[in-house]
Protein backbone atom coordinates (compact mmCIF):
# COMPACT_ATOMS: atom_id res chain seq x y z
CA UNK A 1 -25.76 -20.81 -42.13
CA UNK A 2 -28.87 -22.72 -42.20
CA UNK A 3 -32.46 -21.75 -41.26
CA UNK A 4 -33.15 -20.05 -38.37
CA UNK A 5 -29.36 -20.00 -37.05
CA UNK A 6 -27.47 -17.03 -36.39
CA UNK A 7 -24.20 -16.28 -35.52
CA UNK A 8 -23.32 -15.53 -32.39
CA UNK A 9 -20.55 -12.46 -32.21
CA UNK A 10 -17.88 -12.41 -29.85
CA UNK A 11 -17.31 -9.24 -28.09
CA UNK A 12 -15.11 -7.05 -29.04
CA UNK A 13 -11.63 -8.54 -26.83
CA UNK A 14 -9.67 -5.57 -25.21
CA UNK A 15 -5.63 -6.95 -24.63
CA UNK A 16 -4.87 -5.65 -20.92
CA UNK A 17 -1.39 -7.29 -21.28
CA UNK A 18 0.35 -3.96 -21.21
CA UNK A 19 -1.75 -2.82 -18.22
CA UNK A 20 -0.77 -6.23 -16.58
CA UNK A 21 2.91 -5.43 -16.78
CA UNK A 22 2.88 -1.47 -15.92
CA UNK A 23 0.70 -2.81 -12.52
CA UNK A 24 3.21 -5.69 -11.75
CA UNK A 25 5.98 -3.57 -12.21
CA UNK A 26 4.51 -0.76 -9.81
CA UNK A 27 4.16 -3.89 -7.53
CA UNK A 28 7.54 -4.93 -7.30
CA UNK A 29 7.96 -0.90 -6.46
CA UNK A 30 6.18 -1.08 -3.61
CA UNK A 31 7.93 -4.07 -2.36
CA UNK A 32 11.35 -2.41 -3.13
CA UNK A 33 10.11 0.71 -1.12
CA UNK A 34 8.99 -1.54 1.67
CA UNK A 35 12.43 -3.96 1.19
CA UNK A 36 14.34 -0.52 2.02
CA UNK A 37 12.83 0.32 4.85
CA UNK A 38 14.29 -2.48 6.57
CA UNK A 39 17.98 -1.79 6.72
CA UNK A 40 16.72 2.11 7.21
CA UNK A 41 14.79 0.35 10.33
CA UNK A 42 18.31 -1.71 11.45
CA UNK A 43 20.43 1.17 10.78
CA UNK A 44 17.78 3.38 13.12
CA UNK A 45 18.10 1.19 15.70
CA UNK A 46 22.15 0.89 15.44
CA UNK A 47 22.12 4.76 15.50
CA UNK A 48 19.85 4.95 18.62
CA UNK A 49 22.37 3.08 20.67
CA UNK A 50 25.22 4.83 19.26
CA UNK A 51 23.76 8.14 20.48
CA UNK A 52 24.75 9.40 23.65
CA UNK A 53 22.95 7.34 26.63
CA UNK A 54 22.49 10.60 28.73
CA UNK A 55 20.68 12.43 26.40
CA UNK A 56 17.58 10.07 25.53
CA UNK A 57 16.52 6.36 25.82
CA UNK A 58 18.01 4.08 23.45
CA UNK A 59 15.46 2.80 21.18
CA UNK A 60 14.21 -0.47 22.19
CA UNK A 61 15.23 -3.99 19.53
CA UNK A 62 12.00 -5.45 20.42
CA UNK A 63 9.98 -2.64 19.45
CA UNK A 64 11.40 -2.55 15.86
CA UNK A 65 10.79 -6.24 15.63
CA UNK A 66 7.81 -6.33 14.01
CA UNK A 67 7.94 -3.21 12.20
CA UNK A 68 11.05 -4.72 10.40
CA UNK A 69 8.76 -8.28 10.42
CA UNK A 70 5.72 -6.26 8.75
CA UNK A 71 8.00 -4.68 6.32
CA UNK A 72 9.90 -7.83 5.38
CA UNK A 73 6.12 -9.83 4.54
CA UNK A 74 5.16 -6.41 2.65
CA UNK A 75 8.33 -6.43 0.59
CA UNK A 76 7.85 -10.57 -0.22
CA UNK A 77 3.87 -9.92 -0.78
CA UNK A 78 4.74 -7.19 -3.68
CA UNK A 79 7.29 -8.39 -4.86
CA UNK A 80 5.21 -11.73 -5.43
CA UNK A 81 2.31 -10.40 -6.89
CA UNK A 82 4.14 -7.98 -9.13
CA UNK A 83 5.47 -11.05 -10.84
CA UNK A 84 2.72 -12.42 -11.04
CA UNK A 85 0.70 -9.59 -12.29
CA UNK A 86 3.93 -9.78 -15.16
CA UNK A 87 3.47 -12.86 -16.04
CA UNK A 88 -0.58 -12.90 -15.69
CA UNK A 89 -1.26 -15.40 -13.43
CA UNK A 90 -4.49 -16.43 -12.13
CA UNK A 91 -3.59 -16.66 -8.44
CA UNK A 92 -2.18 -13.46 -8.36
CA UNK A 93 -5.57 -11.46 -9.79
CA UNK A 94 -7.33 -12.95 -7.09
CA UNK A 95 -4.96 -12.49 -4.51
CA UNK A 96 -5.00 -9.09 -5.54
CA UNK A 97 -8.31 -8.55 -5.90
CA UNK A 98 -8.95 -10.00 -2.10
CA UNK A 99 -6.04 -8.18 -0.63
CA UNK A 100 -7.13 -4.96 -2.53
CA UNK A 101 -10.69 -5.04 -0.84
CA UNK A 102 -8.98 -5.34 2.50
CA UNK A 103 -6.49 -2.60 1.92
CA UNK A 104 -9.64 -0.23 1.13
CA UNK A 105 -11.55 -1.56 4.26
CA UNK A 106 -8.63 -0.72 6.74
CA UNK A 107 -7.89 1.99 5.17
CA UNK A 108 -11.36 3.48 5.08
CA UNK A 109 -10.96 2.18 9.29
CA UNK A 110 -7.49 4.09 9.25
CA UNK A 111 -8.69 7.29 7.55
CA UNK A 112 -11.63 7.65 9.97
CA UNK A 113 -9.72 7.15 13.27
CA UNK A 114 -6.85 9.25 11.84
CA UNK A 115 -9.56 11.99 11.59
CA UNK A 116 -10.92 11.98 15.23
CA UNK A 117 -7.50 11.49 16.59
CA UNK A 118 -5.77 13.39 15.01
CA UNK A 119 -7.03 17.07 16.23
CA UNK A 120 -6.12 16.08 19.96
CA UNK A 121 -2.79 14.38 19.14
CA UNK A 122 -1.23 17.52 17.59
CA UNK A 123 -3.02 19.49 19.67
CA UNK A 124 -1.57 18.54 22.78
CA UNK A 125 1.57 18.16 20.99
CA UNK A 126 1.58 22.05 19.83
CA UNK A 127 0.77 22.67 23.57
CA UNK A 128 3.89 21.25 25.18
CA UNK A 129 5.89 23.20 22.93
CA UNK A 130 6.87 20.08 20.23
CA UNK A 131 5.85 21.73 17.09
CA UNK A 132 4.78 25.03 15.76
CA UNK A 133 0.72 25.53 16.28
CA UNK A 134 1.06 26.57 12.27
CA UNK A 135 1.94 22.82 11.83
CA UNK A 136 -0.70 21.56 13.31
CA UNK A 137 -2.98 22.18 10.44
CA UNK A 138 -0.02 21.13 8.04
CA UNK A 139 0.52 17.33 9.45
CA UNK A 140 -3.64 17.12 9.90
CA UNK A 141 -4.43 17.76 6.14
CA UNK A 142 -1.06 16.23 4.72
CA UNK A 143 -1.14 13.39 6.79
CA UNK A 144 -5.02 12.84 6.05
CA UNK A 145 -4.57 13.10 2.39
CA UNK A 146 -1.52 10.43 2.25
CA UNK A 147 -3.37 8.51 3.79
CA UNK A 148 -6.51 8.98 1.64
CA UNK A 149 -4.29 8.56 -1.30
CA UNK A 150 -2.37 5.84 -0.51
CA UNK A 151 -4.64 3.07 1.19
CA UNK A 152 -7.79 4.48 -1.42
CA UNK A 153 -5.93 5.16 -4.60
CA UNK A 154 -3.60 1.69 -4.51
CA UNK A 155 -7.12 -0.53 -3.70
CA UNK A 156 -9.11 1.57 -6.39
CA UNK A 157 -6.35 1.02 -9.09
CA UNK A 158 -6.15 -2.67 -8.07
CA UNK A 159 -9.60 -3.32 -8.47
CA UNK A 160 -9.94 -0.99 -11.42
CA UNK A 161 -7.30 -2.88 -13.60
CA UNK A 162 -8.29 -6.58 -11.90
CA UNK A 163 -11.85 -6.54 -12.00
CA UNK A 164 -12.65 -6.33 -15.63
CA UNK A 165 -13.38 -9.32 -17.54
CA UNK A 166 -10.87 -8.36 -20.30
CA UNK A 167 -7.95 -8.77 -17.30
CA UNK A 168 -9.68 -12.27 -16.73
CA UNK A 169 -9.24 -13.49 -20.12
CA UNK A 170 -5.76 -12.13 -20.16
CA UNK A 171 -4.80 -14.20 -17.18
């Protein structure tokens, strides 16, 4: 080196690779969870109108429509981005990271109206007789904290792994 130059160091580079493929296969998880739920969705619907007609309303088709719709574009979106994640694509870290940031701001939504709902909802269900006053307390904290965990953790994680620079370079 000459007079007055100096090298510049690179810092240190951190592979995420491996992190890149454990996230994109929990991905394609998820969308295998949410691909099942869609013949379990038909199959509840087949079994509601095989049921005895006396006992209880058949469950209605076009009420399961777009829960089997919702779960269908879930399934596709995981699926998607796990391979993507897999194969570190660009597109899919920011797709990712943007879809992350809403998961955590409709779940943080979710989580707070599940909490002032939820006291009169099994309340008055506990009244009428439908479940045990015991379980009351149960479903509020279990349900509370699956949802906490769920819509929180999977954002966090997301944004954890995605937001680094070392993932950027990766991809």
């Amino acid at each position: 080196m000459g007079d007055g130059e100096e090298a510049i160091q690179a810092p240190d580079f951190t592979d995420r690779k491996t992190w890149l493929v454990v996230f994109g296969i929990l991905e394609i998880i998820f969308g295998a969870f949410c691909a099942l739920l869609v013949p379990i969705m038909v199959l509840s619907i087949v079994a509601s109108s095989a049921l005895d007609k006396s006992s209880s309303a058949p469950m209605s088709i076009t009420v399961m429509i777009p829960g089997i719709l919702f779960y269908l574009v879930l399934a596709v979106w995981f699926i998607w981005m796990g391979i993507g994640s897999i194969k570190a694509r660009r597109w899919a870290r920011v797709l990712l990271l943007v879809s992350s940031w809403i998961w955590l701001v409709v779940g943080i939504i979710g989580l707070f109206i599940m909490v002032v709902l939820m006291p009169d909802v099994c309340g008055k269900m506990a009244e009428v007789g439908q479940i045990p006053p015991q379980l009351v307390t149960v479903m509020k904290y279990g349900m509370t904290g699956l949802m906490a965990f769920f819509f929180r953790g999977n954002s966090w994680s997301a944004r954890a792994l995605l937001w680094r620079a070392e993932c950027k370079i990766n991809m």
